[in-house]
PDB file of N, CA and C in Angstrom:
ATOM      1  N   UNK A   1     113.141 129.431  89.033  1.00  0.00           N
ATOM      2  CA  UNK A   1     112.569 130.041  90.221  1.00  0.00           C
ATOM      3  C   UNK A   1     113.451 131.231  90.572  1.00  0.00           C
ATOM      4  N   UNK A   2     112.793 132.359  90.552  1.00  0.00           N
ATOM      5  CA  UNK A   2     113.658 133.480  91.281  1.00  0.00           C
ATOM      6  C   UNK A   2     113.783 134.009  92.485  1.00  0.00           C
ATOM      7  N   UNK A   3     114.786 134.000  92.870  1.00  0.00           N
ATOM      8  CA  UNK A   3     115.000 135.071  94.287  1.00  0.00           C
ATOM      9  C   UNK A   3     114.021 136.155  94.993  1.00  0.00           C
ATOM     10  N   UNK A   4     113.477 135.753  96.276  1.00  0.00           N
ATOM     11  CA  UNK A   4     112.161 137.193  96.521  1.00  0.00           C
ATOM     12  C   UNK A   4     113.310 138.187  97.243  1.00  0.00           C
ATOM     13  N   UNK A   5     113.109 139.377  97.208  1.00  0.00           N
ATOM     14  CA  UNK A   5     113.776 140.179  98.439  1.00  0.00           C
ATOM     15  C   UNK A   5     113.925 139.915  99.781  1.00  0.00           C
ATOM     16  N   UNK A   6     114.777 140.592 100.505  1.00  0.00           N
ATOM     17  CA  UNK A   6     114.478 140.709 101.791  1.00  0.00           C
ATOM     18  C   UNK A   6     113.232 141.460 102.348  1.00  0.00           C
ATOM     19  N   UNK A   7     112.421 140.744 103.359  1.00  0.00           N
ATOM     20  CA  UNK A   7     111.413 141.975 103.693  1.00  0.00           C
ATOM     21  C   UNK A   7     111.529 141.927 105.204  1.00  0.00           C
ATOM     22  N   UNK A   8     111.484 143.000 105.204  1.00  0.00           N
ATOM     23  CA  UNK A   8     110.912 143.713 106.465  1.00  0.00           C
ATOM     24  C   UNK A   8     109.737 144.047 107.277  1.00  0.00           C
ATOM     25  N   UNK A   9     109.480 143.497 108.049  1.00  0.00           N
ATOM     26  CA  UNK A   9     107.714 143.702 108.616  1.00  0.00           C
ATOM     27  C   UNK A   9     107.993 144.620 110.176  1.00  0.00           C
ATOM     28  N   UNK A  10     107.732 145.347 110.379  1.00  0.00           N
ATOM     29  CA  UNK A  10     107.747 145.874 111.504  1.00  0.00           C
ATOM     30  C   UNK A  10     106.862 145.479 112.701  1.00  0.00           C
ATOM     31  N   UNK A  11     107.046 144.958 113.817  1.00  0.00           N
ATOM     32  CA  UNK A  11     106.380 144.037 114.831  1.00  0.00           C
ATOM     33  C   UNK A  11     105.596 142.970 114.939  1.00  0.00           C
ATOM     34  N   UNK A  12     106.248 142.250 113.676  1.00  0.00           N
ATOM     35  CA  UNK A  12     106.076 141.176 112.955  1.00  0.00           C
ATOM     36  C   UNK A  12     106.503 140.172 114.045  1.00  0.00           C
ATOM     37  N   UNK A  13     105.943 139.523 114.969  1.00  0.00           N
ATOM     38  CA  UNK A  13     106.647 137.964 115.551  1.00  0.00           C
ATOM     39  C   UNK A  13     106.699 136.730 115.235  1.00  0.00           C
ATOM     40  N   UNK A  14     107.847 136.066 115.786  1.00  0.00           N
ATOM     41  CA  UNK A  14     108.206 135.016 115.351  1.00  0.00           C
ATOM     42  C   UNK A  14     107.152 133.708 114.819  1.00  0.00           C
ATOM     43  N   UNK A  15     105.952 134.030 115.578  1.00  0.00           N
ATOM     44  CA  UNK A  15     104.522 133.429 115.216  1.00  0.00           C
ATOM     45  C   UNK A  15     104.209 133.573 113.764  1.00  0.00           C
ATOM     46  N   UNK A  16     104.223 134.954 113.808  1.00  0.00           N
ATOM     47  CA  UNK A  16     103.537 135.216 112.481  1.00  0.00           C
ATOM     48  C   UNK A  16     104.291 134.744 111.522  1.00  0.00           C
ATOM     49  N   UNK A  17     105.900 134.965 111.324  1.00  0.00           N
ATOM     50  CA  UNK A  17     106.796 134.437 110.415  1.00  0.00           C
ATOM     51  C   UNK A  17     106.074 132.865 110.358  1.00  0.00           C
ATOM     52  N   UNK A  18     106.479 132.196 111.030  1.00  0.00           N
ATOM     53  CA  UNK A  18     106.168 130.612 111.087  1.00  0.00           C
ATOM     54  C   UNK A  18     104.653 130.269 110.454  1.00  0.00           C
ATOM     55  N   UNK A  19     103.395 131.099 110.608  1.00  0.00           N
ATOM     56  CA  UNK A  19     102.426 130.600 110.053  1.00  0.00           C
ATOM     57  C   UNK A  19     102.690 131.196 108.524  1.00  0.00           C
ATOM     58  N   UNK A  20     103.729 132.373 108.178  1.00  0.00           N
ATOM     59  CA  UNK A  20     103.373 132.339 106.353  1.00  0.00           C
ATOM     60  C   UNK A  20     104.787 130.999 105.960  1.00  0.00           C
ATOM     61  N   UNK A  21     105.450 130.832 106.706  1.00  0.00           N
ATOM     62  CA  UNK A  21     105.977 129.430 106.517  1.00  0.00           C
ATOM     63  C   UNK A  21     104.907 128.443 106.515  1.00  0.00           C
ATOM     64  N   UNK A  22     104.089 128.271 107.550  1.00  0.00           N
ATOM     65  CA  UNK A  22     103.273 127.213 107.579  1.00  0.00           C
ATOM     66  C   UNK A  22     102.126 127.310 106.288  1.00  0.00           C
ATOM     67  N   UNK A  23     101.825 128.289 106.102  1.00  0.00           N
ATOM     68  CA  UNK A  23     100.955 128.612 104.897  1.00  0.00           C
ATOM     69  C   UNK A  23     101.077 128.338 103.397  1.00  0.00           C
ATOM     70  N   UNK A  24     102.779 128.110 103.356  1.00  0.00           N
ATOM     71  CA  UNK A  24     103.248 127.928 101.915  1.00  0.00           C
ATOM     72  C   UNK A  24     103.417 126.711 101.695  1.00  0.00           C
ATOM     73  N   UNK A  25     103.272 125.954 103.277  1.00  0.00           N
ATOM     74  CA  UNK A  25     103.240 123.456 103.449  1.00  0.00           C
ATOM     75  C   UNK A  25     102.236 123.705 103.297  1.00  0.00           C
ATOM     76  N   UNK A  26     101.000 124.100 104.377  1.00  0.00           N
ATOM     77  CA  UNK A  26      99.320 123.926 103.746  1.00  0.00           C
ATOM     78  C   UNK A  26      99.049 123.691 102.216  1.00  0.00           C
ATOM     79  N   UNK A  27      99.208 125.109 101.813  1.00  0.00           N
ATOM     80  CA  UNK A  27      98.601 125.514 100.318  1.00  0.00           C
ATOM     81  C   UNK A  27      99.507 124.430  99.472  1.00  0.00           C
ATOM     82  N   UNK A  28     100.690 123.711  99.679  1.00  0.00           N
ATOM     83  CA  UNK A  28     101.275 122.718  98.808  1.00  0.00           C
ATOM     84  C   UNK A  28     102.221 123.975  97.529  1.00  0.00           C
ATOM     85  N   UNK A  29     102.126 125.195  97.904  1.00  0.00           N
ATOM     86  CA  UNK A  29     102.919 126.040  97.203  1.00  0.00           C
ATOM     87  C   UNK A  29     104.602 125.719  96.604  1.00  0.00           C
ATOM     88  N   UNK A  30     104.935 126.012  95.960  1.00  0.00           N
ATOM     89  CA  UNK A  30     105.976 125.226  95.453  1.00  0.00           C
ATOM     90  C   UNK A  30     106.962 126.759  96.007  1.00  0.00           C
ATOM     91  N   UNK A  31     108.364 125.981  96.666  1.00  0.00           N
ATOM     92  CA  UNK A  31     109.187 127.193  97.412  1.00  0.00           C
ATOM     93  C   UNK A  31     110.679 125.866  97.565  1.00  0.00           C
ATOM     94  N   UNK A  32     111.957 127.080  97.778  1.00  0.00           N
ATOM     95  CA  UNK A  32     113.154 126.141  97.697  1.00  0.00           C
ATOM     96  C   UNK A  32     113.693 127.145  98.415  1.00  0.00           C
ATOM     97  N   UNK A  33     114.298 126.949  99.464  1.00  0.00           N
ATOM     98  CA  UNK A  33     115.353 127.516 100.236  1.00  0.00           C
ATOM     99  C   UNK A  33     116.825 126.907 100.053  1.00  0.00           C
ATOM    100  N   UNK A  34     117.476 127.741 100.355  1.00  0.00           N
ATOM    101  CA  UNK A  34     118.975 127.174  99.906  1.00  0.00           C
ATOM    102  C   UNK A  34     119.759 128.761 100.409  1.00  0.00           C
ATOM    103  N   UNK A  35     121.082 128.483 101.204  1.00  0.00           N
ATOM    104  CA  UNK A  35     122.248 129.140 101.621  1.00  0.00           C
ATOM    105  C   UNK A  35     123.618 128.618 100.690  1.00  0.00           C
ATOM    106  N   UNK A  36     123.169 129.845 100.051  1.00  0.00           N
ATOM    107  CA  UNK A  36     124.428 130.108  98.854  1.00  0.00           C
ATOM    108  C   UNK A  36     123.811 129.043  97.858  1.00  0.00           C
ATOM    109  N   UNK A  37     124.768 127.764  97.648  1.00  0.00           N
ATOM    110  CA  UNK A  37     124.023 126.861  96.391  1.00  0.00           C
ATOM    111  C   UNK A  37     123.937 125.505  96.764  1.00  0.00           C
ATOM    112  N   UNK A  38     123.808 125.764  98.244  1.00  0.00           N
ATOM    113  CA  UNK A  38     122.827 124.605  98.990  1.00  0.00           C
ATOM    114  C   UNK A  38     121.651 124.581  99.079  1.00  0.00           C
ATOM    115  N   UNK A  39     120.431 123.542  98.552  1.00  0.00           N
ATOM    116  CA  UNK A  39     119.255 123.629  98.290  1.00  0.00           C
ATOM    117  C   UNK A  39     119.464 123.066  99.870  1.00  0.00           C
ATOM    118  N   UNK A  40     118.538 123.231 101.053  1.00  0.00           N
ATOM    119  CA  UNK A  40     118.014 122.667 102.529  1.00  0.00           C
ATOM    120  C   UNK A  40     116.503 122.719 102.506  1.00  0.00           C
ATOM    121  N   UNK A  41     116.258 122.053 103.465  1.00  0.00           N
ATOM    122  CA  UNK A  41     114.984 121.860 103.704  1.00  0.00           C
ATOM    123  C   UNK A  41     114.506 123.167 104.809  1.00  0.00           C
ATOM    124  N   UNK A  42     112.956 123.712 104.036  1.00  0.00           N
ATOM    125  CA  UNK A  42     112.607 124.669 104.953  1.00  0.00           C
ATOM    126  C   UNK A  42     113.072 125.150 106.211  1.00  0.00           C
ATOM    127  N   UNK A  43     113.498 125.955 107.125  1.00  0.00           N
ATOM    128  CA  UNK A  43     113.618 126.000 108.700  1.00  0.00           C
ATOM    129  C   UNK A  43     112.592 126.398 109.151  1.00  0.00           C
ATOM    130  N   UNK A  44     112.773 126.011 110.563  1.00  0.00           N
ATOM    131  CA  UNK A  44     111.612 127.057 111.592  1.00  0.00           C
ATOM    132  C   UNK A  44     111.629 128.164 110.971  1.00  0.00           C
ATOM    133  N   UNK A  45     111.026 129.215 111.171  1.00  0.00           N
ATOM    134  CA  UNK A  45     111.148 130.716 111.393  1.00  0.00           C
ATOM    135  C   UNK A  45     112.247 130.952 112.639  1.00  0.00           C
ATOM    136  N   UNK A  46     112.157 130.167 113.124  1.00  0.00           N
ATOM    137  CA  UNK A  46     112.835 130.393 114.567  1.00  0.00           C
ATOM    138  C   UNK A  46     114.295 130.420 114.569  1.00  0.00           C
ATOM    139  N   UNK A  47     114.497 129.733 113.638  1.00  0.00           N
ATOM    140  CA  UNK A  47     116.009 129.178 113.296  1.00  0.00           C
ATOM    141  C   UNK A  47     116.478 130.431 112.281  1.00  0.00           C
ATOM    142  N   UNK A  48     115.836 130.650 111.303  1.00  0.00           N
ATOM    143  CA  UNK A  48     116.699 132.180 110.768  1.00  0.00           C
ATOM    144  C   UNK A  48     116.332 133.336 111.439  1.00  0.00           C
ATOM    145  N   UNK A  49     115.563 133.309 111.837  1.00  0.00           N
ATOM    146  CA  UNK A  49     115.567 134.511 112.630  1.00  0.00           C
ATOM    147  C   UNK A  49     116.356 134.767 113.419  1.00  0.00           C
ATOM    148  N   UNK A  50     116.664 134.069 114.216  1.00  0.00           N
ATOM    149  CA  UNK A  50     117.846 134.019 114.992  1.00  0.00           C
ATOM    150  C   UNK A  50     119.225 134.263 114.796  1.00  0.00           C
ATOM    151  N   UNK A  51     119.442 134.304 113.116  1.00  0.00           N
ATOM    152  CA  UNK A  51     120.710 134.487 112.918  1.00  0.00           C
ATOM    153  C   UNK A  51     120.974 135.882 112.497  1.00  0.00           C
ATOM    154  N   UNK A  52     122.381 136.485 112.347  1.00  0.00           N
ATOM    155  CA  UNK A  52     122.234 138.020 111.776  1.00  0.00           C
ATOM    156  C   UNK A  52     121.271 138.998 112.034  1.00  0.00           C
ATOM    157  N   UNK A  53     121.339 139.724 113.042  1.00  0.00           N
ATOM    158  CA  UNK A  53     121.062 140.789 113.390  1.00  0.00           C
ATOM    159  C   UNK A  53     119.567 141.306 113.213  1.00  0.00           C
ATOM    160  N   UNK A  54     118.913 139.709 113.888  1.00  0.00           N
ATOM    161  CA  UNK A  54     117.227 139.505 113.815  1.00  0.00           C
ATOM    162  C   UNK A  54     117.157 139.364 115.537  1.00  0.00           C
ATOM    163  N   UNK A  55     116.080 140.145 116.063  1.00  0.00           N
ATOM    164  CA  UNK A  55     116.140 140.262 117.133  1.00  0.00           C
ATOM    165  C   UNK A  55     114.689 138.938 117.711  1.00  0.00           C
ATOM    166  N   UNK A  56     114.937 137.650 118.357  1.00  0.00           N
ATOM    167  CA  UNK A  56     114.314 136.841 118.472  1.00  0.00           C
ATOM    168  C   UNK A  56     113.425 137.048 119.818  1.00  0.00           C
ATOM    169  N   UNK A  57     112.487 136.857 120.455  1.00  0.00           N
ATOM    170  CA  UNK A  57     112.807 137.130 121.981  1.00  0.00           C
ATOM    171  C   UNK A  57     112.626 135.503 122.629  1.00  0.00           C
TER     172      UNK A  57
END
């Protein structure tokens, strides 16, 4: 499995993040998150967004 980029959406909200999260449990899409070479279980949107210089409201 490879690495996607960072993307950028411009007035993109925290909603919208969370439903293409929610879209990739629906569809049963196969996806692995992991910080550094810790595999974790999905987060909110809410929860990375929040970190590093993501502006949440």
């Amino acid at each position: 499995m490879g690495s996607l980029p960072d993307v950028r959406v411009p007035d993109a909200s925290v909603e919208d993040w969370q439903a293409v999260l929610d879209l990739v449990t629906d569809k049963g899409w196969k996806c692995q998150y992991s910080e550094g070479e810790t595999v974790l279980p999905v987060p909110q949107a809410k929860a990375v967004l929040s970190r590093g210089g993501c502006r949440v409201p």
